[in-house]
C-alpha atoms as a PDB file:
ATOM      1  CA  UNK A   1     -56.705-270.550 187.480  1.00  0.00           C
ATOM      2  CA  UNK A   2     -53.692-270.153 186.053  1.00  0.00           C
ATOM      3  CA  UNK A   3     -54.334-271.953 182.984  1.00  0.00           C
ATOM      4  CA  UNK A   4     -57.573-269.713 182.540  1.00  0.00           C
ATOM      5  CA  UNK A   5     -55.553-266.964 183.085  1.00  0.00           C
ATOM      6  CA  UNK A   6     -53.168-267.545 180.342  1.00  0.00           C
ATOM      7  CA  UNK A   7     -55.379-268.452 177.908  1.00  0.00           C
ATOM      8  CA  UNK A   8     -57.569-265.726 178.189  1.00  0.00           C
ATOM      9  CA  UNK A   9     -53.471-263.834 177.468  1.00  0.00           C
ATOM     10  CA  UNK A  10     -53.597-265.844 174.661  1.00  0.00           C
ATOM     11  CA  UNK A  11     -57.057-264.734 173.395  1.00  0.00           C
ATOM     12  CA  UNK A  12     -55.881-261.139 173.778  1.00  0.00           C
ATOM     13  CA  UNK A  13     -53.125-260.752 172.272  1.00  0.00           C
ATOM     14  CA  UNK A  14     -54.721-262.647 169.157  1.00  0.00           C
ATOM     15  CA  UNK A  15     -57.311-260.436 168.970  1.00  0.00           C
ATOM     16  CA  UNK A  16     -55.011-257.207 168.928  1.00  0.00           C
ATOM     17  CA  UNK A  17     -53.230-259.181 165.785  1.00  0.00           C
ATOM     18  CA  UNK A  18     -56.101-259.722 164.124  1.00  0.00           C
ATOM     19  CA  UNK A  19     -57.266-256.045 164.555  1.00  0.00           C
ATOM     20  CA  UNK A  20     -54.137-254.785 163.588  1.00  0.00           C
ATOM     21  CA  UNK A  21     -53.929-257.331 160.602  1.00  0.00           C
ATOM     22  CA  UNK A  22     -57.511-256.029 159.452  1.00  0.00           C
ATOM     23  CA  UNK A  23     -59.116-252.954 161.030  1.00  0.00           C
ATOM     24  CA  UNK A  24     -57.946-251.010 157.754  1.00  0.00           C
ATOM     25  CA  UNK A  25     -59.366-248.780 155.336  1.00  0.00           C
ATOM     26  CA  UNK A  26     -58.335-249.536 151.356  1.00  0.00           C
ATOM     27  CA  UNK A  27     -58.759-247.480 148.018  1.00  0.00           C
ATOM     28  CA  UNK A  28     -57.510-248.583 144.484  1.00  0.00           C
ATOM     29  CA  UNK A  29     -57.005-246.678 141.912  1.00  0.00           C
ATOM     30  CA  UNK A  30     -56.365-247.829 138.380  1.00  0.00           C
ATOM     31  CA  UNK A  31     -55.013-245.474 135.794  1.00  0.00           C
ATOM     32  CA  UNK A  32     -55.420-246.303 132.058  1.00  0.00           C
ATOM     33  CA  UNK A  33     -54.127-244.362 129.022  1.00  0.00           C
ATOM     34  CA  UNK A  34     -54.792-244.437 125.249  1.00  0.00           C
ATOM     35  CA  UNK A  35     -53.740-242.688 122.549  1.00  0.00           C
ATOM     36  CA  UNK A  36     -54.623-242.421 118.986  1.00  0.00           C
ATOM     37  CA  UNK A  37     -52.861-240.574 116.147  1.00  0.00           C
ATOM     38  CA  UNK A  38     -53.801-238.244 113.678  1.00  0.00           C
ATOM     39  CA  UNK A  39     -54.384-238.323 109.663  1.00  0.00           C
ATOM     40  CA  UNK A  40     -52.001-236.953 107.343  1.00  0.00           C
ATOM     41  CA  UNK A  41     -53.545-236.542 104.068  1.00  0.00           C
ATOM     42  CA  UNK A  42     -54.142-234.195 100.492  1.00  0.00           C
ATOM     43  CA  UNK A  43     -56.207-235.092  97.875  1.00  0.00           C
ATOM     44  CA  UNK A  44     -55.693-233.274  95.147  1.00  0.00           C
ATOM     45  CA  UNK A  45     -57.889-232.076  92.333  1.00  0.00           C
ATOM     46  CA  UNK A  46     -57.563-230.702  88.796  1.00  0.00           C
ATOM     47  CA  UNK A  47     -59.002-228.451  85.990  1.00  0.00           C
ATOM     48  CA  UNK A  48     -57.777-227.345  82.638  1.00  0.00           C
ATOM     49  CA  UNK A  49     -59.637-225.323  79.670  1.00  0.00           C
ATOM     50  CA  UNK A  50     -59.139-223.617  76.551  1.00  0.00           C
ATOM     51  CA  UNK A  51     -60.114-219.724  77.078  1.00  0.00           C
ATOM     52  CA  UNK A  52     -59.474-219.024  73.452  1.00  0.00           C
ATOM     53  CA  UNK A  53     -59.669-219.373  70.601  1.00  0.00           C
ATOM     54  CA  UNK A  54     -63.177-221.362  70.863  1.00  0.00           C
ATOM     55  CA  UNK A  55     -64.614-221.417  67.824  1.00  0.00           C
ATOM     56  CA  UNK A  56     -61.731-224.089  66.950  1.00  0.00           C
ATOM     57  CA  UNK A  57     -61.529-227.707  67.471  1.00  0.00           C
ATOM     58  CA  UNK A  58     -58.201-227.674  67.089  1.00  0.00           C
ATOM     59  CA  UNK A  59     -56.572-227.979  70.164  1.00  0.00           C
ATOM     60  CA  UNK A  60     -57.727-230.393  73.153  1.00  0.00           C
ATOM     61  CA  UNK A  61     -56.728-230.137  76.866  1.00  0.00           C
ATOM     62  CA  UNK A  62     -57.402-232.865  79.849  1.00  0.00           C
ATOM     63  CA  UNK A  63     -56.487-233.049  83.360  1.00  0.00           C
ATOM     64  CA  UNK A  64     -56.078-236.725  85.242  1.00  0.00           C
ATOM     65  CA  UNK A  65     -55.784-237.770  88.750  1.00  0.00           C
ATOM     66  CA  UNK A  66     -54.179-241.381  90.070  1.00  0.00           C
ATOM     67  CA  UNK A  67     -53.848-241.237  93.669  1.00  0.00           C
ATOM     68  CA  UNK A  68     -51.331-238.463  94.296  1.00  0.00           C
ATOM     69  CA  UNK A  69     -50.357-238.144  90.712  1.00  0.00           C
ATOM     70  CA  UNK A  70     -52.116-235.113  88.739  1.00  0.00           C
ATOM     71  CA  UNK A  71     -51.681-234.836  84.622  1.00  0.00           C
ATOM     72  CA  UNK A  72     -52.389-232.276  82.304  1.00  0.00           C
ATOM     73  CA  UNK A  73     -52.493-232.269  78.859  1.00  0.00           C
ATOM     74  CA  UNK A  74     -52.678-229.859  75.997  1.00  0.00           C
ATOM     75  CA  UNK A  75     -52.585-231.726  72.443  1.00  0.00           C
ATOM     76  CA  UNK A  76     -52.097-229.677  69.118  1.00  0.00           C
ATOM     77  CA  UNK A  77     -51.260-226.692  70.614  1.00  0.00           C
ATOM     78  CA  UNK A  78     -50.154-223.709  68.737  1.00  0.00           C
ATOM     79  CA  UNK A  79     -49.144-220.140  68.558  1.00  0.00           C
ATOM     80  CA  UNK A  80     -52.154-217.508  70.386  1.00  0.00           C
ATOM     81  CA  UNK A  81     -53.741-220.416  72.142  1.00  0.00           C
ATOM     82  CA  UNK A  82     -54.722-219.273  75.547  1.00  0.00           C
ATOM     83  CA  UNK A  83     -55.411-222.399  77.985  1.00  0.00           C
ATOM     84  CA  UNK A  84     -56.413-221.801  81.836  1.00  0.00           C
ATOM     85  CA  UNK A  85     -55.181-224.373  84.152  1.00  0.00           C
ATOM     86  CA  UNK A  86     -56.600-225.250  87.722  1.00  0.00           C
ATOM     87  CA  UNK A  87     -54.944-227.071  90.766  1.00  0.00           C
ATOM     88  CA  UNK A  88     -56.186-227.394  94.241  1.00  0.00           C
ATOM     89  CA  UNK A  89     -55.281-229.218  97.492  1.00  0.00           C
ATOM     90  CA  UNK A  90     -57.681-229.857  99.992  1.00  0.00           C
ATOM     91  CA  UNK A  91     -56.367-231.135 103.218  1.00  0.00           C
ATOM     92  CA  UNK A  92     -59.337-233.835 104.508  1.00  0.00           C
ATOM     93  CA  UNK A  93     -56.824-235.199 107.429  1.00  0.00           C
ATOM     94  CA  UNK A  94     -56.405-234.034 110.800  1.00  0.00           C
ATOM     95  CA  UNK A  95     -52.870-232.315 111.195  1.00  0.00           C
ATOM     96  CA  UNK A  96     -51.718-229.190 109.484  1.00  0.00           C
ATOM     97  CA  UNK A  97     -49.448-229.515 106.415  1.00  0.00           C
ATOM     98  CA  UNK A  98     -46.673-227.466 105.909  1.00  0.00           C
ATOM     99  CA  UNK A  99     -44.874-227.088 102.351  1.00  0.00           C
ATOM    100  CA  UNK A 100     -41.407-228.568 102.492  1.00  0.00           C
ATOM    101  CA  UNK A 101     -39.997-229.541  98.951  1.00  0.00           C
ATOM    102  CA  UNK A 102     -41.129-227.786  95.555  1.00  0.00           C
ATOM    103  CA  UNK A 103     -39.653-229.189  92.620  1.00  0.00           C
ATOM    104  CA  UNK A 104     -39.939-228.893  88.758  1.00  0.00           C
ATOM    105  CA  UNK A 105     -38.629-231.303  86.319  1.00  0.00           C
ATOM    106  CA  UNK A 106     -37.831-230.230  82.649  1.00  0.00           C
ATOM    107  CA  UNK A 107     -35.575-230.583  80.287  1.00  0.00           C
ATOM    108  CA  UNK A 108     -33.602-233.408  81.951  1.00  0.00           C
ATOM    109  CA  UNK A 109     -33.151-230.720  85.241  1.00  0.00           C
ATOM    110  CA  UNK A 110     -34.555-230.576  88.462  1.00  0.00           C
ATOM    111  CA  UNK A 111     -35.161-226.868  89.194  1.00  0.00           C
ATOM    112  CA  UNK A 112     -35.693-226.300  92.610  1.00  0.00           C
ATOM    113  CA  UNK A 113     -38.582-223.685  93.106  1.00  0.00           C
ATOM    114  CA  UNK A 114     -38.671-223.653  97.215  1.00  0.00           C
ATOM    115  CA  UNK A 115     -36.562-225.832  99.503  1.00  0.00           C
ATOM    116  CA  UNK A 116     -37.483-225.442 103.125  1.00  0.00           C
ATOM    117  CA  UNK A 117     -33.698-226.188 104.506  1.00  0.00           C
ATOM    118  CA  UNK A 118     -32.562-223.537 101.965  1.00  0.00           C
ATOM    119  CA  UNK A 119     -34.955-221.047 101.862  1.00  0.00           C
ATOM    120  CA  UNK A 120     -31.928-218.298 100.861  1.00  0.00           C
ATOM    121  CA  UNK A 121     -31.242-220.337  97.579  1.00  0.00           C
ATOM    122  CA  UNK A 122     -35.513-220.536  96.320  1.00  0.00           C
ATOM    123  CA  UNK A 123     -37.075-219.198  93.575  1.00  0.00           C
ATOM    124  CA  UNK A 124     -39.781-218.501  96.450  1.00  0.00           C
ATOM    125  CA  UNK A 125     -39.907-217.898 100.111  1.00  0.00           C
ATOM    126  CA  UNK A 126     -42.715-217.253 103.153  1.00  0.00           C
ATOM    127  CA  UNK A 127     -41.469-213.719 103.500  1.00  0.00           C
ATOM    128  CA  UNK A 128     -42.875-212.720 100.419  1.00  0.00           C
ATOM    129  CA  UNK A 129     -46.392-211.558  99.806  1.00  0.00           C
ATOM    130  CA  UNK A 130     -49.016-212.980  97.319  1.00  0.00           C
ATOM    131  CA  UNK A 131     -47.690-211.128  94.477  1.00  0.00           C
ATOM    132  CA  UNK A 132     -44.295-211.509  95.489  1.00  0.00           C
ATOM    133  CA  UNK A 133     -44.461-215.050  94.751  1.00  0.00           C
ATOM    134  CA  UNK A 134     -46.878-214.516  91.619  1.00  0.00           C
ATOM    135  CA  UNK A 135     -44.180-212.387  89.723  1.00  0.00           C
ATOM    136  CA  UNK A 136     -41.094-214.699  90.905  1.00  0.00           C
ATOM    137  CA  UNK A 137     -42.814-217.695  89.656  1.00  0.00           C
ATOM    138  CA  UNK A 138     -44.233-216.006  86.297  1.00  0.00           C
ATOM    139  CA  UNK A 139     -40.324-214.928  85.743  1.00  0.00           C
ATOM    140  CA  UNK A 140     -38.635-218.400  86.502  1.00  0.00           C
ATOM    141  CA  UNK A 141     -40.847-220.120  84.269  1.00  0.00           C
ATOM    142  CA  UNK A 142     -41.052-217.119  81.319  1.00  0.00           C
ATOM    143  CA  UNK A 143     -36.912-217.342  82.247  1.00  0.00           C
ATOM    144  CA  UNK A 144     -37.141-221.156  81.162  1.00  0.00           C
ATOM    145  CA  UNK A 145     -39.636-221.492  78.518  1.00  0.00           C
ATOM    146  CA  UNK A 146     -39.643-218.084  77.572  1.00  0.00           C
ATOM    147  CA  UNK A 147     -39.973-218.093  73.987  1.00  0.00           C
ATOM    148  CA  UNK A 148     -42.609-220.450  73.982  1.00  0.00           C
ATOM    149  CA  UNK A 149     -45.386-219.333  76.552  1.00  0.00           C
ATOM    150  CA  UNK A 150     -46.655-216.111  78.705  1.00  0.00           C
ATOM    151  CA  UNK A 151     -47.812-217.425  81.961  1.00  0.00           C
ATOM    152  CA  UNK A 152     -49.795-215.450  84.524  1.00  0.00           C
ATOM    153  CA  UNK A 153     -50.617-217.062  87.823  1.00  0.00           C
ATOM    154  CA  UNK A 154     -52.939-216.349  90.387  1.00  0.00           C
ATOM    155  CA  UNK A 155     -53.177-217.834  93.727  1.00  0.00           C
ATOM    156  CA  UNK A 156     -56.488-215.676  94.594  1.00  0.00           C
ATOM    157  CA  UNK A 157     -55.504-215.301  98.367  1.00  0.00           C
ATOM    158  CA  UNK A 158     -55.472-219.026  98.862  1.00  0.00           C
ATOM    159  CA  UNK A 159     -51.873-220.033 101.273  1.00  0.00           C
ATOM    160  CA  UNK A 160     -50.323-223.456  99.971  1.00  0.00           C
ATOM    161  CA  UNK A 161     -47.762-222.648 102.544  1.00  0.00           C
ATOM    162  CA  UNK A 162     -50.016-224.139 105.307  1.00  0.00           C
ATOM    163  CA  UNK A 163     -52.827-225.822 104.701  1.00  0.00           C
ATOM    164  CA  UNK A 164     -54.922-226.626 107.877  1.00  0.00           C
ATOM    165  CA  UNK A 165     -57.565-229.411 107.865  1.00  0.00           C
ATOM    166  CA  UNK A 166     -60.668-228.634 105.458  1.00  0.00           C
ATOM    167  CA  UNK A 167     -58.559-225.790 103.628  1.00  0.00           C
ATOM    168  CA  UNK A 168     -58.185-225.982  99.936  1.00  0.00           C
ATOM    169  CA  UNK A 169     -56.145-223.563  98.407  1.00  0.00           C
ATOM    170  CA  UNK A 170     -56.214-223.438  94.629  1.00  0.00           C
ATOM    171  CA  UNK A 171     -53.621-221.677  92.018  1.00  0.00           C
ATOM    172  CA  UNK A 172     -55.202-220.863  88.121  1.00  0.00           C
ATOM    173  CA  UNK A 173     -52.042-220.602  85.845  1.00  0.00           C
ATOM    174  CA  UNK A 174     -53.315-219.001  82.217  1.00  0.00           C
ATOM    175  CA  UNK A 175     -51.213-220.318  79.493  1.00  0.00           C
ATOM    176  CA  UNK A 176     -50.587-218.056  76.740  1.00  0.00           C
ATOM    177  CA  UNK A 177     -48.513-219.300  73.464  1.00  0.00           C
ATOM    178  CA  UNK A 178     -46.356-217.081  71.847  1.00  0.00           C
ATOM    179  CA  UNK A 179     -45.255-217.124  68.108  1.00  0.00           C
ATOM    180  CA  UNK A 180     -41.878-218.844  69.045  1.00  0.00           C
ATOM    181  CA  UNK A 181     -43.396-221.983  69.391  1.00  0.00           C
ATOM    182  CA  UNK A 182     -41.855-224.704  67.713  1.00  0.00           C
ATOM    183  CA  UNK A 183     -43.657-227.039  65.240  1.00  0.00           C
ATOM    184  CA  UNK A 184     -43.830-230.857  65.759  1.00  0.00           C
ATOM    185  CA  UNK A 185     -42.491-230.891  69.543  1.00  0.00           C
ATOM    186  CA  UNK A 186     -43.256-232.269  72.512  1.00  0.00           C
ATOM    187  CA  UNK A 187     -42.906-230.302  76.004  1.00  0.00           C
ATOM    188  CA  UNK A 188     -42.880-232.217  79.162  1.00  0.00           C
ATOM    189  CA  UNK A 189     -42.419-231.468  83.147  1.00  0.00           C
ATOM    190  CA  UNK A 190     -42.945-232.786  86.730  1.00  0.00           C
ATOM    191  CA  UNK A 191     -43.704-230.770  89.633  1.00  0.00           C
ATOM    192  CA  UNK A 192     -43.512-232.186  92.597  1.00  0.00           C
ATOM    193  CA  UNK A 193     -44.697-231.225  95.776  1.00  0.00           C
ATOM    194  CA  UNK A 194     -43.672-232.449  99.035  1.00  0.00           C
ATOM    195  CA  UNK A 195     -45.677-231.680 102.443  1.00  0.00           C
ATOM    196  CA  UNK A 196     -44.895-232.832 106.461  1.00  0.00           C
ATOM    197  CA  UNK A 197     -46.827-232.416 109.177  1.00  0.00           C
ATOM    198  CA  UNK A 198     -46.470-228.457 110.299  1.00  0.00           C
ATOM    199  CA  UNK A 199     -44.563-228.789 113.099  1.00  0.00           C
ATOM    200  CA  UNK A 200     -41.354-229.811 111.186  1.00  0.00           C
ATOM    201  CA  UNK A 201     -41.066-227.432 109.156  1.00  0.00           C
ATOM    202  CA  UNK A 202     -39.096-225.003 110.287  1.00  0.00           C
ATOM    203  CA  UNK A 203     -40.430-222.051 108.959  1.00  0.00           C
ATOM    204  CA  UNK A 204     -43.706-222.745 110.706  1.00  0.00           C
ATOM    205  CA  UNK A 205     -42.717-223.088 114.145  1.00  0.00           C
END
């Protein structure tokens, strides 16, 4: 009887274990994260055309594009030849772009035109309006090459400052050259523009 007894102990107690080892209720819950980045890119495109005079072929003008590089040129130009020149950025990535670095090569110099981590010592800055900028650019570059060309410029509302995805602002420089242009010379430049993603430039925050 005693033997009985304890076994059916035994039994017991084994059977509270094993209810205690598996009368539970379980969830799992897996977490997973993935994360893709954005596009940074401008393509750039050109245009450049003799306004007057037409009745000439004299003079010739082109406009190239190599990846990120854009040429223009202007061959047998002369005094009262009036050229129009185009230039557009269209922003077909994902991320805002923000205008850090403008810079213009001549004469063996690099001018700086706008320098986002100097704005105080550019030719331009985002505080000025449309025409603002117009005028101070038509000045610095009448202030360089002044006895050679008129300029006008025209950014026709567009805002190179920023340029969100699928904006393309465009400038149209007109070229005007003056009397004091020299015979037998070659004129040559770089601009270069640098962009970053908006958020780094200061200016935009």
């Amino acid at each position: 009887m005693r033997k009985i007894v304890g076994i059916f102990a035994v039994l017991m107690i084994a059977l509270m274990v094993a209810g205690f080892a598996y009368a539970h209720w379980s969830k799992t819950i897996t977490i997973t994260g993935n994360v893709t980045t954005g596009n940074f890119h401008l393509t750039p495109s050109c245009d450049i055309w003799i306004i007057e005079p037409t009745d000439k072929n004299v003079s010739s003008v082109n406009c190239n594009i190599c990846g990120n590089d854009v040429s223009y040129t202007i061959e047998n130009a002369f005094p009262s030849l009036r050229v129009g020149v185009m230039f557009d950025l269209h922003n077909d990535g994902d991320v805002p772009a923000g205008l850090y670095l403008w810079t213009v090569s001549y004469d063996n110099t690099v001018h700086t035109i706008f320098n986002a981590s100097d704005i105080a010592g550019s030719v331009i800055n985002p505080g000025m309006n449309e025409t603002e900028v117009e005028t101070a650019l038509e000045n610095w570059i009448e202030g360089i090459v002044g006895n050679y060309v008129d300029v006008t410029i025209d950014f026709a509302g567009s805002n190179f400052w920023q340029i969100d995805p699928c904006q393309e602002p465009y400038v149209i420089i007109t070229i005007h050259f003056l009397e004091g242009l020299p015979q037998n010379c070659s004129i040559s430049f770089t601009i270069t523009l640098e962009y970053w993603n908006w958020n780094e430039v200061g200016y935009l925050g």
